[in-house]
N, C-alpha and C. Protein backbone atom coordinates (compact mmCIF):
# COMPACT_ATOMS: atom_id res chain seq x y z
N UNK A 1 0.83 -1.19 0.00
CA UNK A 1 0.00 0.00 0.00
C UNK A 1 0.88 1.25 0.00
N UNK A 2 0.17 2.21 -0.22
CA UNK A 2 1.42 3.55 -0.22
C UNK A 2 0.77 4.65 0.52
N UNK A 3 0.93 5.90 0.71
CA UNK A 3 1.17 6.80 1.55
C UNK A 3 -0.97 7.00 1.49
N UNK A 4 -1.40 7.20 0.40
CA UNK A 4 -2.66 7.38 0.05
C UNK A 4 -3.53 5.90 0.64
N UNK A 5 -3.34 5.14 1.44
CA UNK A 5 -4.05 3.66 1.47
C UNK A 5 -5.05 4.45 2.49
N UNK A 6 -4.62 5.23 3.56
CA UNK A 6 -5.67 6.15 4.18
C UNK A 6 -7.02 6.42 3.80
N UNK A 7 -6.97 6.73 2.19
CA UNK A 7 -8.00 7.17 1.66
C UNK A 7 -8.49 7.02 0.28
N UNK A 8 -7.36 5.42 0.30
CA UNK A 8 -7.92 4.76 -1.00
C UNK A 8 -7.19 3.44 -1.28
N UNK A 9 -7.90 2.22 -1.54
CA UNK A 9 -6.81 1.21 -1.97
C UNK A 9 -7.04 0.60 -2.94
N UNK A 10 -6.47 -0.78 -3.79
CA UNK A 10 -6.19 -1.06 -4.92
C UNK A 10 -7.08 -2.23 -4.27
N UNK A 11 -7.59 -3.25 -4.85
CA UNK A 11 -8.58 -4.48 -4.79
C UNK A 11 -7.64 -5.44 -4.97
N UNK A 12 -6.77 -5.35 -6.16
CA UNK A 12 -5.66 -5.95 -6.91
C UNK A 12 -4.32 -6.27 -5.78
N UNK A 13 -4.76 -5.06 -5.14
CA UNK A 13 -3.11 -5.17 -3.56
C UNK A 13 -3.54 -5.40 -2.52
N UNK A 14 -5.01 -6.14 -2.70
CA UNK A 14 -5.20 -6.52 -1.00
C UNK A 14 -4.87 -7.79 -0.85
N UNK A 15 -4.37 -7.83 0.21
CA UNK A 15 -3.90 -9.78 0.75
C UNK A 15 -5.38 -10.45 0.75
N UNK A 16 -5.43 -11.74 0.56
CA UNK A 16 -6.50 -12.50 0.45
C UNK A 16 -6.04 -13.32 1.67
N UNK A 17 -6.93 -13.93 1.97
CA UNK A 17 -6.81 -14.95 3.48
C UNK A 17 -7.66 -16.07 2.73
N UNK A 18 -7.17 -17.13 2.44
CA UNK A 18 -7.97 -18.51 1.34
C UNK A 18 -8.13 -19.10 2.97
N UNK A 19 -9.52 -19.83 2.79
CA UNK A 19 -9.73 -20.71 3.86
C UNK A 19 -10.90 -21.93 3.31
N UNK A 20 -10.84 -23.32 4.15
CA UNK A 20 -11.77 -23.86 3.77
C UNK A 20 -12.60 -24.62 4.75
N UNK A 21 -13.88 -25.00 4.90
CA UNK A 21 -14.48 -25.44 5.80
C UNK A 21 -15.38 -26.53 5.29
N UNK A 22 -15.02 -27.80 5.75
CA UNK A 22 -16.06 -28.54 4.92
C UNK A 22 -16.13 -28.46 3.50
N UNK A 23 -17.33 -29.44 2.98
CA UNK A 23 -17.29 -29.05 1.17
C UNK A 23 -17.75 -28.10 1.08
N UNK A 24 -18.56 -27.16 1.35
CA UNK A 24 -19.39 -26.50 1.07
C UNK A 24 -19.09 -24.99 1.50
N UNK A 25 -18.06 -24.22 2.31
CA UNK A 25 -17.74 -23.58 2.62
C UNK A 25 -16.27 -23.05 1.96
N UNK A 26 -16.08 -21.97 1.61
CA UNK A 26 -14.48 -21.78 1.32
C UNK A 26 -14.77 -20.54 0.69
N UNK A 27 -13.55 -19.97 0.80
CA UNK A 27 -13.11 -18.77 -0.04
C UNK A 27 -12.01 -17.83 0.12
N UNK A 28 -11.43 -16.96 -0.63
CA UNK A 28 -10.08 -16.08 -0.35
C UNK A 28 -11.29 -14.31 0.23
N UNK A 29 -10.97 -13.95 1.40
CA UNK A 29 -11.34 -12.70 1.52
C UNK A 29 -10.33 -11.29 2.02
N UNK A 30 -10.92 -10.48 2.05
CA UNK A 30 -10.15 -9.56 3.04
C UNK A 30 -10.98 -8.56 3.45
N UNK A 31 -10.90 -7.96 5.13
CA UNK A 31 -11.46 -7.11 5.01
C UNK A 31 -10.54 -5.72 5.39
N UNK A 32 -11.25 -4.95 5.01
CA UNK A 32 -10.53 -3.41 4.39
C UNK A 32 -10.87 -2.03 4.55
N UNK A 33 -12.17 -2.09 5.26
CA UNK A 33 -12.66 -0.73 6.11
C UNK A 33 -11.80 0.04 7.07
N UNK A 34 -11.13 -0.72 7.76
CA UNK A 34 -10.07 -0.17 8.85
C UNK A 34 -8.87 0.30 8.30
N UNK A 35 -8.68 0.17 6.58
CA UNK A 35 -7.36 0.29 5.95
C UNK A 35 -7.76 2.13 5.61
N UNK A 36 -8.97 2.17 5.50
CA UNK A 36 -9.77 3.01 5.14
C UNK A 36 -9.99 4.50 5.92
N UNK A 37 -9.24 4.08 7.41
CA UNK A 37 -9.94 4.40 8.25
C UNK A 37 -11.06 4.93 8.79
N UNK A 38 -12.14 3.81 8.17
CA UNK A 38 -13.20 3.47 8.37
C UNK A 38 -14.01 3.00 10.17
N UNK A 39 -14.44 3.47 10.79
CA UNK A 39 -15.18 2.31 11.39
C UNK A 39 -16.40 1.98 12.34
N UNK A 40 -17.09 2.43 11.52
CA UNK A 40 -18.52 2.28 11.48
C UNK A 40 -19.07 1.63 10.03
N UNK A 41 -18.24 1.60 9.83
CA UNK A 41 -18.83 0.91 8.13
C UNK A 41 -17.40 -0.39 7.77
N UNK A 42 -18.27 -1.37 7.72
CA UNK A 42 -17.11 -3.07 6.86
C UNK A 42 -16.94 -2.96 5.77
N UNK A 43 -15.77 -3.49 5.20
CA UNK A 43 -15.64 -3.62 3.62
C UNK A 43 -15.10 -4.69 3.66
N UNK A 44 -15.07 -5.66 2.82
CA UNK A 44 -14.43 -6.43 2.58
C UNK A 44 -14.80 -6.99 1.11
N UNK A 45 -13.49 -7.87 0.65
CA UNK A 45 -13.21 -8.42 -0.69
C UNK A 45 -13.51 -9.31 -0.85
N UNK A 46 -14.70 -10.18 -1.23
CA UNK A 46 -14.75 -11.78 -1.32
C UNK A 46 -14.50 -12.56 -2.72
N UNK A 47 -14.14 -13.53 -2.92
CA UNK A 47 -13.49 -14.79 -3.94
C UNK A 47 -14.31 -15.58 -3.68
N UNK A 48 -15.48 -16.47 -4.52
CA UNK A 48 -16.16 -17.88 -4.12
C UNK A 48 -15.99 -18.62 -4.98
N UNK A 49 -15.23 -19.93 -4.99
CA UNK A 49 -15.09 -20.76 -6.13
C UNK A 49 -16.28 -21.79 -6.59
N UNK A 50 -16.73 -21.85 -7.44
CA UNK A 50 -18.03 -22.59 -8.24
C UNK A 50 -18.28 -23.40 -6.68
N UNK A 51 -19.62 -23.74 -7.11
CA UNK A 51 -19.88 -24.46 -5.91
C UNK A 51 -20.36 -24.46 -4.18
N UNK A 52 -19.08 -23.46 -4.32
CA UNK A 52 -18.95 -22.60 -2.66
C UNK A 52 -19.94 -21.60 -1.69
N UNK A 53 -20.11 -21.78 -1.02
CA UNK A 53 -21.20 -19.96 0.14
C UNK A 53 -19.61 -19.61 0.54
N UNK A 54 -19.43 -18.35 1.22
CA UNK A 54 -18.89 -18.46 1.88
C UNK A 54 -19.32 -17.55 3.51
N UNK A 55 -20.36 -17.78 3.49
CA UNK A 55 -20.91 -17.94 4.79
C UNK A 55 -22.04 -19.21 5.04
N UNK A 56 -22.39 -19.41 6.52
CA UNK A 56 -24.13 -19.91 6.16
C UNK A 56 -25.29 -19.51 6.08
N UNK A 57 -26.38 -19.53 5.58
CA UNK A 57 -27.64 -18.63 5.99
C UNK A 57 -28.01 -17.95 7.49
N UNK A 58 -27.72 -16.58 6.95
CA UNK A 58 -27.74 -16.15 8.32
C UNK A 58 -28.81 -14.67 8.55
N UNK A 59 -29.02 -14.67 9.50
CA UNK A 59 -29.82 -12.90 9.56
C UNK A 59 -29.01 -12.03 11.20
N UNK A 60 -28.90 -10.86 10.54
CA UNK A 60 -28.22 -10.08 11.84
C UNK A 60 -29.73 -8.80 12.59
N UNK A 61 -29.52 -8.81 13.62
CA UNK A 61 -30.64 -8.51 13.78
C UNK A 61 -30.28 -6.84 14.08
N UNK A 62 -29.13 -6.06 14.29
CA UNK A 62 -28.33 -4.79 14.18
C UNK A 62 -27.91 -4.54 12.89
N UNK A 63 -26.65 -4.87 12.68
CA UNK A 63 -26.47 -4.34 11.21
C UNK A 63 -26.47 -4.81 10.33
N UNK A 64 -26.28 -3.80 9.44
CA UNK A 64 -27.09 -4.18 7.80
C UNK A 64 -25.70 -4.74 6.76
N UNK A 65 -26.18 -5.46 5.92
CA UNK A 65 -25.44 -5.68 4.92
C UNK A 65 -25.60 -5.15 3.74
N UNK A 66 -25.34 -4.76 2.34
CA UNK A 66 -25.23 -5.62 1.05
C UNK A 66 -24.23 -5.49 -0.01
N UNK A 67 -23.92 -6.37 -0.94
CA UNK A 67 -23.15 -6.76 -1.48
C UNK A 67 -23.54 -6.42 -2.99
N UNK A 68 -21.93 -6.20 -3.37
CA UNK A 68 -21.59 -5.59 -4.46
C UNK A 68 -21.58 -6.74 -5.88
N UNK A 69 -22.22 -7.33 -6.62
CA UNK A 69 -21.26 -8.37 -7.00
C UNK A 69 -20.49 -7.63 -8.50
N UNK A 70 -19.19 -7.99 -8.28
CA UNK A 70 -18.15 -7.56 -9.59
C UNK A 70 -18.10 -8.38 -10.60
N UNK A 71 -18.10 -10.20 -10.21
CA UNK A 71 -18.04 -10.73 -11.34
C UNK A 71 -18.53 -11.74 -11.31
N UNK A 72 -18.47 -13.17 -11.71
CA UNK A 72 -19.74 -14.61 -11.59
C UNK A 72 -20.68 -14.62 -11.59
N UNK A 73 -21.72 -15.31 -11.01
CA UNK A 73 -22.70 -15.66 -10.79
C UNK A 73 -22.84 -16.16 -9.80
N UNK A 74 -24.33 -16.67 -9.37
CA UNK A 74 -24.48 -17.31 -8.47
C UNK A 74 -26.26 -16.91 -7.93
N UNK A 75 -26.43 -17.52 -6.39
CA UNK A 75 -27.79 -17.30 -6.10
C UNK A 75 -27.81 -16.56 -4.70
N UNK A 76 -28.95 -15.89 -4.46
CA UNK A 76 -28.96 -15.15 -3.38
C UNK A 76 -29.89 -15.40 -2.40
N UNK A 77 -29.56 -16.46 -1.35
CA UNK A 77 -30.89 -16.71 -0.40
C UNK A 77 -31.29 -15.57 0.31
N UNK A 78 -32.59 -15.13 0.10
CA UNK A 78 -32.90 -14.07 1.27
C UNK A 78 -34.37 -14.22 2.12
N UNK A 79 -33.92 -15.22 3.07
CA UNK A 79 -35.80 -15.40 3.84
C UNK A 79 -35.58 -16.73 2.85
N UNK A 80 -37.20 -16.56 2.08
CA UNK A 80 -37.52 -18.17 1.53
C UNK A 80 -37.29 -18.18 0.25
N UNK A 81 -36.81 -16.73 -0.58
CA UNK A 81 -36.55 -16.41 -1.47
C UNK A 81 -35.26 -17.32 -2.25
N UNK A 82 -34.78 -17.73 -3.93
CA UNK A 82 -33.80 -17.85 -3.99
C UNK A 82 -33.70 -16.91 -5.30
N UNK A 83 -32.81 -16.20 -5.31
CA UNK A 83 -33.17 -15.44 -6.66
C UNK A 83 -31.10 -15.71 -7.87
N UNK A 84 -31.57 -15.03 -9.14
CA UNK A 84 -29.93 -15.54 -9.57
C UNK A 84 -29.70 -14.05 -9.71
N UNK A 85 -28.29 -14.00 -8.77
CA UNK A 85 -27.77 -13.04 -9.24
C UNK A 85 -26.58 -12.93 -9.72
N UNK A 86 -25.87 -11.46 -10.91
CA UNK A 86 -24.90 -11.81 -11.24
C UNK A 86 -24.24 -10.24 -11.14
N UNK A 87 -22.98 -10.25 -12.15
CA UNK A 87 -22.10 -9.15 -12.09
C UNK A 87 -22.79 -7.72 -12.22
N UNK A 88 -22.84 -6.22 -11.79
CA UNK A 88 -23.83 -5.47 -11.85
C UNK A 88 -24.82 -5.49 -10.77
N UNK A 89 -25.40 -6.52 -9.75
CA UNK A 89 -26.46 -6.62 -9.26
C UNK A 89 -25.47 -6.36 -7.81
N UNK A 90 -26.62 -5.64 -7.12
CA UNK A 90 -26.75 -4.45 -5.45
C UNK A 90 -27.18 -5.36 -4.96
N UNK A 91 -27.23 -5.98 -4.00
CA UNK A 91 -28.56 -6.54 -3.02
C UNK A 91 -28.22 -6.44 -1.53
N UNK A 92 -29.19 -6.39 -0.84
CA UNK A 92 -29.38 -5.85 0.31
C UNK A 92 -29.58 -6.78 1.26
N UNK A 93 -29.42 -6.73 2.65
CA UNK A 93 -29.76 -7.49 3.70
C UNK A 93 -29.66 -6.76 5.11
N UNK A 94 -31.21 -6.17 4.98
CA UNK A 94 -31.41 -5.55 6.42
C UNK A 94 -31.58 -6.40 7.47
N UNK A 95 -31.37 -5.76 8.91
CA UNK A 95 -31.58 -6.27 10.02
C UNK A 95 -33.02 -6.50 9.88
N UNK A 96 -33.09 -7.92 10.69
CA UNK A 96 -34.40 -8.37 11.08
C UNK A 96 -34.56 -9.39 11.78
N UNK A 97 -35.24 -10.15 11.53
CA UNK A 97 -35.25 -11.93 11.88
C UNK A 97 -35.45 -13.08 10.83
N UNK A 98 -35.51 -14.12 10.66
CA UNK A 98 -35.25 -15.12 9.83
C UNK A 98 -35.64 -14.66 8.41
N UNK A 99 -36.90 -13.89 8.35
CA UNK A 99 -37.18 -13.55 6.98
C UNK A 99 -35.88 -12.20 5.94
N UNK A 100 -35.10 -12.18 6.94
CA UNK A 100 -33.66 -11.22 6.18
C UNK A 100 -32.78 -12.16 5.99
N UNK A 101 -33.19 -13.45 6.53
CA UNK A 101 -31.53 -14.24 6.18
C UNK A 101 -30.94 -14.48 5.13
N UNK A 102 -29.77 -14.60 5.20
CA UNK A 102 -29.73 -14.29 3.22
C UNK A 102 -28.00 -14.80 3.30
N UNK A 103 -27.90 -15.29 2.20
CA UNK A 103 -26.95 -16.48 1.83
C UNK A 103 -26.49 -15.99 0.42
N UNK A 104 -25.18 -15.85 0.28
CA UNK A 104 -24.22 -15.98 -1.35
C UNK A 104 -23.89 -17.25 -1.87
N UNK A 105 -24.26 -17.72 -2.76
CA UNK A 105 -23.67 -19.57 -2.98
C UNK A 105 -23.55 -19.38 -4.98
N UNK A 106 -22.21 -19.49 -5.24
CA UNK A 106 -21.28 -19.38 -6.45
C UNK A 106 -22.41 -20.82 -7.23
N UNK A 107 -22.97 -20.35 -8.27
CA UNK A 107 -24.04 -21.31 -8.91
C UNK A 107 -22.87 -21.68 -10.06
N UNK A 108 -22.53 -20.74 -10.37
CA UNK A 108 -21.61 -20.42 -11.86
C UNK A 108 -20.32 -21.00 -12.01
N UNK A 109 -19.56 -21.15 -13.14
CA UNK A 109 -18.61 -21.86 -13.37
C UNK A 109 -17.31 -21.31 -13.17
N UNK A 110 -17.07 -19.75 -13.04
CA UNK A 110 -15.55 -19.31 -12.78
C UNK A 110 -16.27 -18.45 -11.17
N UNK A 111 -15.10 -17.88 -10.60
CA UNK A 111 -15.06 -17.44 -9.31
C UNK A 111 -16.29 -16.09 -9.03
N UNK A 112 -17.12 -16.20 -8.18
CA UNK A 112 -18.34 -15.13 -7.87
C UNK A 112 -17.41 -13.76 -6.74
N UNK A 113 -17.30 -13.07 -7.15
CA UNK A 113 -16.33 -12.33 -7.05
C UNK A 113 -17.34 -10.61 -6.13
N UNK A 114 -17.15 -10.09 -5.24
CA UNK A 114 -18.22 -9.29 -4.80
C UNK A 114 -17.49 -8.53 -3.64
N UNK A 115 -18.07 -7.32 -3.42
CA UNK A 115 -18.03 -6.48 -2.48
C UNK A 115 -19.02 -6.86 -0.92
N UNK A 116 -18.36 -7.04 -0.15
CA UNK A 116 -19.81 -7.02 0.52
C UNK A 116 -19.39 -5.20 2.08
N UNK A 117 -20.66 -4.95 1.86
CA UNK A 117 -20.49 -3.54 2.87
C UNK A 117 -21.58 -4.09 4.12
N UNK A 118 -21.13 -3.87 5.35
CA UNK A 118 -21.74 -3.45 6.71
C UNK A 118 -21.81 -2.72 7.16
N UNK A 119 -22.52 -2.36 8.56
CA UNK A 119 -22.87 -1.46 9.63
C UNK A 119 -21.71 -2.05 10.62
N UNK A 120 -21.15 -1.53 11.51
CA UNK A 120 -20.44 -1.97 12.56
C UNK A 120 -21.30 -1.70 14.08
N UNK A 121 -21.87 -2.45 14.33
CA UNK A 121 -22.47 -2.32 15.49
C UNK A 121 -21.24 -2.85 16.77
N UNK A 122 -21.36 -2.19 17.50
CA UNK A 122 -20.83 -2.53 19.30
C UNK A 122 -21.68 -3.61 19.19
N UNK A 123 -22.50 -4.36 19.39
CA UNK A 123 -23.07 -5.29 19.96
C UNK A 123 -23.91 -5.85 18.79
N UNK A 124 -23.90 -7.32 18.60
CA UNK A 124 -24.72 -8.08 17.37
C UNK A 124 -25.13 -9.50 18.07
N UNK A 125 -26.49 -9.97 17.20
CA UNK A 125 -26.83 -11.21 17.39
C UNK A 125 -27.35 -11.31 16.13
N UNK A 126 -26.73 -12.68 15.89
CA UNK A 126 -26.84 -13.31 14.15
C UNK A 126 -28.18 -14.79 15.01
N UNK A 127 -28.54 -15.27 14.15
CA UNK A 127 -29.00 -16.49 14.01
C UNK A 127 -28.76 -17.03 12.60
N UNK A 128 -28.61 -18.40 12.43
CA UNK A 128 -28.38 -19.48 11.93
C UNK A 128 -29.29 -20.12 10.93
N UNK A 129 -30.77 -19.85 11.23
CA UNK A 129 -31.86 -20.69 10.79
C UNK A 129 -31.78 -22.04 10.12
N UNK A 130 -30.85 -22.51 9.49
CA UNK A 130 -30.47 -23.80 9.02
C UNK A 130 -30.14 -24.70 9.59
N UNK A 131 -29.12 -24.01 10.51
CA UNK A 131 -28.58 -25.27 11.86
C UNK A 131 -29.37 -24.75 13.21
N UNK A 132 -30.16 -23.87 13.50
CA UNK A 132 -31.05 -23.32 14.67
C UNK A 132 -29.73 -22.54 15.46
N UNK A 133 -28.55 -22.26 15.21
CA UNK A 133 -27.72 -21.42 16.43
C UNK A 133 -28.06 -19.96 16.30
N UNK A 134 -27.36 -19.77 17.35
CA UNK A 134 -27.22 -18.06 16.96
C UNK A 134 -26.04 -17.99 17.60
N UNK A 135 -25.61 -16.22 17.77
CA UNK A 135 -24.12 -15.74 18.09
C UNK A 135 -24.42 -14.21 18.40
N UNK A 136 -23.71 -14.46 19.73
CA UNK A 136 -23.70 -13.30 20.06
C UNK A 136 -21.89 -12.69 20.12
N UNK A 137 -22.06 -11.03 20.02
CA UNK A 137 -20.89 -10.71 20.35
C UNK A 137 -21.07 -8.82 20.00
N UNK A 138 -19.47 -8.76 20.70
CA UNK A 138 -19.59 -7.10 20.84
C UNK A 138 -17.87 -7.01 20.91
N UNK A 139 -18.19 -5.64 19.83
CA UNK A 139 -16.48 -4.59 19.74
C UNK A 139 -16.46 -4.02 20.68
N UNK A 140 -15.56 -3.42 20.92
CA UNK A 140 -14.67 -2.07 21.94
C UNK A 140 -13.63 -1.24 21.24
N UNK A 141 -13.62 -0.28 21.60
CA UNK A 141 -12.49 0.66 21.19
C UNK A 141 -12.63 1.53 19.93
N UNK A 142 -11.85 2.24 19.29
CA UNK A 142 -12.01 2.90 17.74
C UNK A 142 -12.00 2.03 17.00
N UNK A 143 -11.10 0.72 16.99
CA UNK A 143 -10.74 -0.09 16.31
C UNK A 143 -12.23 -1.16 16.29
N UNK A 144 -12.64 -1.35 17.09
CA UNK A 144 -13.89 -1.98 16.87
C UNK A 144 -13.36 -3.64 17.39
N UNK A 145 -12.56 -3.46 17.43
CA UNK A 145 -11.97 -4.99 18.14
C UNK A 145 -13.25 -5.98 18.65
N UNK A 146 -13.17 -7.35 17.96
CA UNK A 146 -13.86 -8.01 19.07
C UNK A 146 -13.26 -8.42 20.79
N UNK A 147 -14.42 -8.19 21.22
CA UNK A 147 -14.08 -8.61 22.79
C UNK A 147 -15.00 -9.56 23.38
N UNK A 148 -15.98 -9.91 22.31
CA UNK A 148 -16.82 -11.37 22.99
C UNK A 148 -17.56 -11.67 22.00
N UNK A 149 -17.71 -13.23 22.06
CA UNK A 149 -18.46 -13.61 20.88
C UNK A 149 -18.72 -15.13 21.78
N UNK A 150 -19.76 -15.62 21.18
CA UNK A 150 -20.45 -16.81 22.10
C UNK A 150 -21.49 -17.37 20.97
N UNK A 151 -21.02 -18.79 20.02
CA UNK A 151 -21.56 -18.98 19.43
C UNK A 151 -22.88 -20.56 20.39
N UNK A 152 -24.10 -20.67 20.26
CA UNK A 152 -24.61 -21.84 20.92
C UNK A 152 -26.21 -21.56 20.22
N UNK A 153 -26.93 -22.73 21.17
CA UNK A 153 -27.99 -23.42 20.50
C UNK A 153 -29.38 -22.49 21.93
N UNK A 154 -30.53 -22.58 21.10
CA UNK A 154 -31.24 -22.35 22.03
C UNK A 154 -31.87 -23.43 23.32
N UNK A 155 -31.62 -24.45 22.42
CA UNK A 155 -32.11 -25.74 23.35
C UNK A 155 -30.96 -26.23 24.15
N UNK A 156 -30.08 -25.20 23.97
CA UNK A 156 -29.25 -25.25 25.44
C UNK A 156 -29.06 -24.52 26.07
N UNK A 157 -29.98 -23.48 26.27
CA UNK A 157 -30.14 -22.53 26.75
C UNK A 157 -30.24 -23.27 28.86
N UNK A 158 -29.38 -22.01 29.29
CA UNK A 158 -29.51 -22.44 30.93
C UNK A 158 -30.16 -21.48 31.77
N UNK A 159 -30.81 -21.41 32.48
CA UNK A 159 -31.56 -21.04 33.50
C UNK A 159 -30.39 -19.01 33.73
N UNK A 160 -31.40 -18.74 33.40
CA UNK A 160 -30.44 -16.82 33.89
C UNK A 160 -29.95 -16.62 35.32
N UNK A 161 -30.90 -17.30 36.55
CA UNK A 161 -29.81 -17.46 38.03
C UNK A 161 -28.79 -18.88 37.73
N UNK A 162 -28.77 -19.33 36.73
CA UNK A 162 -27.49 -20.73 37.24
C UNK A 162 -26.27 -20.13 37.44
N UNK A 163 -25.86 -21.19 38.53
CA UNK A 163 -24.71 -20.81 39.41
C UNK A 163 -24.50 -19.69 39.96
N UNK A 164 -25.25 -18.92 39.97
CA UNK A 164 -25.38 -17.25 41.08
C UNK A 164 -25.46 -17.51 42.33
N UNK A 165 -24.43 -17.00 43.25
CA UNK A 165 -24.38 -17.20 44.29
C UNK A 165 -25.69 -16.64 45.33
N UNK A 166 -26.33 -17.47 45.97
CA UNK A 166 -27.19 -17.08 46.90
C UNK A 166 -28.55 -17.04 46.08
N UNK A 167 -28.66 -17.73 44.80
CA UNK A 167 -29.69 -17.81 43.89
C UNK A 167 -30.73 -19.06 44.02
């Protein structure tokens, strides 16, 4: 990056982080709002190779998403919706509950290639709807750092006095 990355960067010069999870999960990303000095607002770079999500169906119930796509194809779960989207196409994913959940999955034959933008909330809870979890967690600082995150199930949910002393 060079003296200007403050207030502008190249797509082409960002490091990618390739990861894979299972079959069905994978991709090279980066994120890049903080390069920006950004932070109240996410950026990041995503890569999905044919085949791939690279998240799971999810809905945030604070901040908002949506995504840029630059190049491929692919489909866009949102709620019960599946729609095809491709290079050119905006789409959105407001806070809500299960009917915002919304999923990227590479339908197409070369790499689904996309912007995706957020809200940075201090404090978030995602749910899962596919596997029933949810996740909680919360930043601190300018930097937005995480400082807690607690991914679990509702049907393991424990009693709000357990283990409180004198409870």
């Amino acid at each position: 990056m060079t003296e200007t990355s403050r207030v502008a960067v190249s797509l082409k010069e960002l490091p990618l982080d390739t990861w894979q999870q299972g079959e069905f999960y994978g991709g090279s990303d980066t994120s890049f709002g903080a390069l920006l000095g950004l932070q109240q607002l996410g950026l990041s770079y995503n890569v999905v190779q044919p085949g791939k999500s690279g998240c799971p169906f999810h809905n945030h119930h604070v901040e908002e998403e949506a995504f840029i796509i630059l190049s491929g194809n692919g489909d866009y779960r949102f709620g019960d919706r599946r729609m095809a989207v491709k290079a050119g196409d905006v789409l959105g994913a407001p806070a809500g509950g299960p009917e915002t959940a919304h999923q990227l999955i590479n339908t197409g034959a070369v790499p689904l290639v996309y912007i995706g933008l957020s809200t940075m909330a201090k404090t978030e809870i995602c749910e899962y709807p596919d596997s029933g979890k949810f996740m909680a967690k919360t930043r601190v600082g300018e930097a937005m750092v995480k400082r807690f995150s607690f991914v679990g199930r509702e049907d393991a949910a424990i009693d709000y006095w357990d283990g409180e002393p004198g409870a």
